[in-house]
Protein backbone atom coordinates (compact mmCIF):
# COMPACT_ATOMS: atom_id res chain seq x y z
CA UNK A 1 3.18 2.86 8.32
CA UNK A 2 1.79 0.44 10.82
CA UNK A 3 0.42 -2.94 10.43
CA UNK A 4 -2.53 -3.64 10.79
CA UNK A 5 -1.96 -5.38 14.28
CA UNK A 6 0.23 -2.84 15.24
CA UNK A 7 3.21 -5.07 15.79
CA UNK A 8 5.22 -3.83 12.44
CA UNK A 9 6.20 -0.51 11.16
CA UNK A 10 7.95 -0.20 7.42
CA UNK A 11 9.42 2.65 6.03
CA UNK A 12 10.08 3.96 2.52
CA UNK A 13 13.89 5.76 1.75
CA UNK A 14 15.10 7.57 -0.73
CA UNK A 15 18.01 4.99 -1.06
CA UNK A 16 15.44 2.63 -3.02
CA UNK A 17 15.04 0.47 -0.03
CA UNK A 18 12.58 0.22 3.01
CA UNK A 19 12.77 -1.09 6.39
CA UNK A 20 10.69 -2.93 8.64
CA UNK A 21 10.67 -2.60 12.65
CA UNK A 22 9.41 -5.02 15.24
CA UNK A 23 7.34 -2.88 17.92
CA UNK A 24 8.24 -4.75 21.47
CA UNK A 25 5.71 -3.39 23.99
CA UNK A 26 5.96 -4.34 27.57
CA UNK A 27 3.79 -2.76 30.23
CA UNK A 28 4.97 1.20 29.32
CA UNK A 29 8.03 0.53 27.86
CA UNK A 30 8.02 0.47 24.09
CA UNK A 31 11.20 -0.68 22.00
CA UNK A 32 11.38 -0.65 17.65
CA UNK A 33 14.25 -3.59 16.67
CA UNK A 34 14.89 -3.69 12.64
CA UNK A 35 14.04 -6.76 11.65
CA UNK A 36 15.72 -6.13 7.72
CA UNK A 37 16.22 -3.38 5.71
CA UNK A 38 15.62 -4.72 1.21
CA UNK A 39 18.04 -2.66 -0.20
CA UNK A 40 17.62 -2.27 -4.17
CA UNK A 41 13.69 -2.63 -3.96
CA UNK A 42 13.11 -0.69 -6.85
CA UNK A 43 15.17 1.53 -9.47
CA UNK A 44 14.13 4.39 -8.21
CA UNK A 45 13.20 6.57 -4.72
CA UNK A 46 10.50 4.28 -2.51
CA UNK A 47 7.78 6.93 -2.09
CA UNK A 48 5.43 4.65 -0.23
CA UNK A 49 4.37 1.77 1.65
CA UNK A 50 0.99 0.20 2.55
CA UNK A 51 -0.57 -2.52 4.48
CA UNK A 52 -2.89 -5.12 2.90
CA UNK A 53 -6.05 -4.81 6.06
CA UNK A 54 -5.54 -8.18 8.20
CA UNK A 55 -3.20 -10.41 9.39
CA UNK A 56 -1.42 -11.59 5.66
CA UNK A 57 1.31 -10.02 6.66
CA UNK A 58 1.61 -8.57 2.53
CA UNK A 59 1.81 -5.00 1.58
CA UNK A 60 2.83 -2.75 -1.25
CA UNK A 61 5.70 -0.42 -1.72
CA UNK A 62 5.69 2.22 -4.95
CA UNK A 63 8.22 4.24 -6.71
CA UNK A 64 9.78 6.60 -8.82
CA UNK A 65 10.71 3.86 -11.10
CA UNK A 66 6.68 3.37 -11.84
CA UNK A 67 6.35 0.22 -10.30
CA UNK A 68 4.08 -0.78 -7.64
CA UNK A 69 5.18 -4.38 -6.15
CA UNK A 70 4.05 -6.60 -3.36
CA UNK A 71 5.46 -8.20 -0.64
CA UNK A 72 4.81 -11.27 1.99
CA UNK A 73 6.09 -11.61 5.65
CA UNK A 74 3.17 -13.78 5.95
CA UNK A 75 5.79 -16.95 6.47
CA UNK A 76 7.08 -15.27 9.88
CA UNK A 77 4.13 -13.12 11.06
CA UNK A 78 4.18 -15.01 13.89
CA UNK A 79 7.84 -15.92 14.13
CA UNK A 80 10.24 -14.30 16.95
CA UNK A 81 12.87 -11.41 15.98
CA UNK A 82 15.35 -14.32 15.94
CA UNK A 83 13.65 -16.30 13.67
CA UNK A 84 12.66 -13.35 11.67
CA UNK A 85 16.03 -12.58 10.71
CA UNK A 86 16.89 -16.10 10.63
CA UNK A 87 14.73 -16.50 7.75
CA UNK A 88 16.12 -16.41 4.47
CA UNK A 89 16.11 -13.00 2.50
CA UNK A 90 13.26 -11.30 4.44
CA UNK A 91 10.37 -9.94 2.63
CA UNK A 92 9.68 -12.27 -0.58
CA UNK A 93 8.39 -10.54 -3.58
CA UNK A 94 5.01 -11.52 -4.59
CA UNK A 95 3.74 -9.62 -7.89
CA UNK A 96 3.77 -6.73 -9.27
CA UNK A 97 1.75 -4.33 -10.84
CA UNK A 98 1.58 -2.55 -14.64
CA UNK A 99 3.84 -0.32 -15.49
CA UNK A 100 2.33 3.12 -14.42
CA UNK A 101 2.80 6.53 -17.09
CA UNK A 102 4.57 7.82 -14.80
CA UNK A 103 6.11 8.03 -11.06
CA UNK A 104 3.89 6.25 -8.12
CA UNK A 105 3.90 8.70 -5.34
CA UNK A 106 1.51 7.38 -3.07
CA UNK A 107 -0.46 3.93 -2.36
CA UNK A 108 -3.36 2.88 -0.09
CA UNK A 109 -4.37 -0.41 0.92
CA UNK A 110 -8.36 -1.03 2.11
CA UNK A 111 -10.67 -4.28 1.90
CA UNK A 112 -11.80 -5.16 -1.84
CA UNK A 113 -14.65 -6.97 -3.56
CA UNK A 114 -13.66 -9.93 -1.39
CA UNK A 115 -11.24 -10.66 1.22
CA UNK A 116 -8.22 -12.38 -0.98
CA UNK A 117 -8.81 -9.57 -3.33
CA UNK A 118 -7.98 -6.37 -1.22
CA UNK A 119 -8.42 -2.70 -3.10
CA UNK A 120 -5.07 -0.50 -3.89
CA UNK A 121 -5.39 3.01 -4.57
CA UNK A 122 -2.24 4.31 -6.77
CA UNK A 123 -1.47 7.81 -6.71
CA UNK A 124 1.15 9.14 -9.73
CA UNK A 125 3.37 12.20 -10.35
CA UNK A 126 1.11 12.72 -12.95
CA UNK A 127 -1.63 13.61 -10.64
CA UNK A 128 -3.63 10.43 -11.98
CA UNK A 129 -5.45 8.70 -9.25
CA UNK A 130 -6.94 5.16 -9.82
CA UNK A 131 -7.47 1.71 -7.34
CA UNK A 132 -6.98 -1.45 -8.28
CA UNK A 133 -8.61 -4.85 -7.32
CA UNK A 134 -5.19 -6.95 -6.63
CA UNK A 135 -4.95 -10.93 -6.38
CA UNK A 136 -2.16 -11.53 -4.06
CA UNK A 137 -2.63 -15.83 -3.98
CA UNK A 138 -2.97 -15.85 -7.61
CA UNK A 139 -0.59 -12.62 -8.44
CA UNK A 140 -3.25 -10.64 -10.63
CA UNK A 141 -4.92 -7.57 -10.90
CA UNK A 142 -7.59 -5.45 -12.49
CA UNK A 143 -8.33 -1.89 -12.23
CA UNK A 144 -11.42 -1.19 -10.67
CA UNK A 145 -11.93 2.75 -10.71
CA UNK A 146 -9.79 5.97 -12.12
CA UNK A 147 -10.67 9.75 -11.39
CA UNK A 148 -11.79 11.57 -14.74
CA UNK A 149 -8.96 13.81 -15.82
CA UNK A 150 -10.93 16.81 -14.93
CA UNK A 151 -11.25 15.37 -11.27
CA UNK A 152 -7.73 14.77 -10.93
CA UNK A 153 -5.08 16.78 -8.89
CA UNK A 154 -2.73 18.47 -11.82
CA UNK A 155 0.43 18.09 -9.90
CA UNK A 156 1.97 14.72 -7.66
CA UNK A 157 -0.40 13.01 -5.50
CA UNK A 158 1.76 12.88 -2.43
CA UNK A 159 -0.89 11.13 0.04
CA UNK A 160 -3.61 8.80 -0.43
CA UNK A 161 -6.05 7.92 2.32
CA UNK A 162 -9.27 5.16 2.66
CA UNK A 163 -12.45 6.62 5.00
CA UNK A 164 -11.85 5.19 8.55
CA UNK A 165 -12.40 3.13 10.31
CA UNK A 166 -12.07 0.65 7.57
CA UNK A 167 -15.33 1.06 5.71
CA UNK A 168 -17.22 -1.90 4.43
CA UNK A 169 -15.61 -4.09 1.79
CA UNK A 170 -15.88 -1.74 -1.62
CA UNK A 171 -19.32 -2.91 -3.31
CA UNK A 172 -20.86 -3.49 -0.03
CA UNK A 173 -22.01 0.63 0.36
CA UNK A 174 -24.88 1.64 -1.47
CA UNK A 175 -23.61 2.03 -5.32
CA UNK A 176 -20.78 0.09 -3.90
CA UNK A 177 -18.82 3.28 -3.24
CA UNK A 178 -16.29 4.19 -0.69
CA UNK A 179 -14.56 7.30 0.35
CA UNK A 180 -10.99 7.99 -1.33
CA UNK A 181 -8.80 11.31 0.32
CA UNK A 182 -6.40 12.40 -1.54
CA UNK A 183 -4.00 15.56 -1.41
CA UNK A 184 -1.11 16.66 -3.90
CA UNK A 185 1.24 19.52 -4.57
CA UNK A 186 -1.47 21.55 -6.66
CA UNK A 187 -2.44 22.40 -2.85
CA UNK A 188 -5.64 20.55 -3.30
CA UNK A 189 -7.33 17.81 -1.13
CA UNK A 190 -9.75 15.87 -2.60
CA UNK A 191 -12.56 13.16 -1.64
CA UNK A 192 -13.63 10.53 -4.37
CA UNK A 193 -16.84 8.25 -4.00
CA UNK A 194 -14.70 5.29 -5.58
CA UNK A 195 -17.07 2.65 -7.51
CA UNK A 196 -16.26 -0.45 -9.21
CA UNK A 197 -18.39 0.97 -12.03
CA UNK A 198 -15.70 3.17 -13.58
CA UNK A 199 -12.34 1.74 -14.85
């Protein structure tokens, strides 16, 4: 997945790590340098990775192991390859979520209640779909919203997806909803009006 400037790409392996490319663009050429690679992120397979919207240079990475966690680049955001991977052990771990029921297969970043508290949707094996208001300066969270069981998908959510463009900070829609996609292995897509009135 992209940043949200465009300028970094991170990808989720099997091998419980991720990566993270620079994107160098010059005129029509375009080159993709690894910047690091965190091996040993998690137990378990990294299913997904997601952007926090804006320049904080934080985003979240879930997995098999049912752990969602966060982590900052925001110290070199605007720091040269060089001094990228000068910089002492890459992307720091910031917090971490609960421990989900079961596996996270899919997470979604979009603007929350207020901009230091963005909105995570977490997607699980289970078929369980709920987002989550997440403190990244203070390292809290509090779920905002789950789908009813009878909403849910009944196999692995495998994508999760915010209306865009971004829509207006959740709350700020009437009811304070916003539009959730979601699609899983049951061969269903699905759309959620996500409110802060349901947790």
């Amino acid at each position: 997945e992209y940043s949200p400037g465009g300028r970094f790409l991170l990808s989720a392996s099997r091998d419980r790590s991720f990566s993270l490319f620079q994107r160098d663009a010059t005129g029509d050429d375009e080159e993709y340098h690894m910047l690091c690679r965190k091996q040993k992120a998690h137990e378990r397979i990294v299913w997904g990775v997601s952007w926090v919207p804006g320049d904080s240079g934080v985003f979240a990475t879930c997995s098999r192991d049912k752990l969602v966690k966060l982590w900052s680049i925001s110290d070199v955001v605007g720091a040269s390859r060089e001094e990228f991977c000068q910089a002492s052990g890459g992307p720091r771990p910031l917090m971490q979520l609960p421990v989900f029921e079961a596996a996270v297969t899919a997470v979604a970043f979009t603007r929350g209640p207020d901009e230091t508290r963005p909105a995570l949707a977490v997607g699980l094996e289970s078929g369980a779909i709920s987002v989550w208001s997440v403190d990244v300066s203070a390292g809290g969270c509090e779920k905002l919203w789950a789908a009813h069981s009878d909403e849910a998908h009944c196999a692995a959510v495998r994508r999760l997806s915010w209306q865009q463009p971004v829509p207006p900070a959740l709350g700020d829609q009437p009811c304070g909803a916003a539009l959730l996609a979601s699609c899983g292995e049951d061969h269903k897509l699905r759309v959620f009006s996500v409110t802060q009135q349901r947790g």
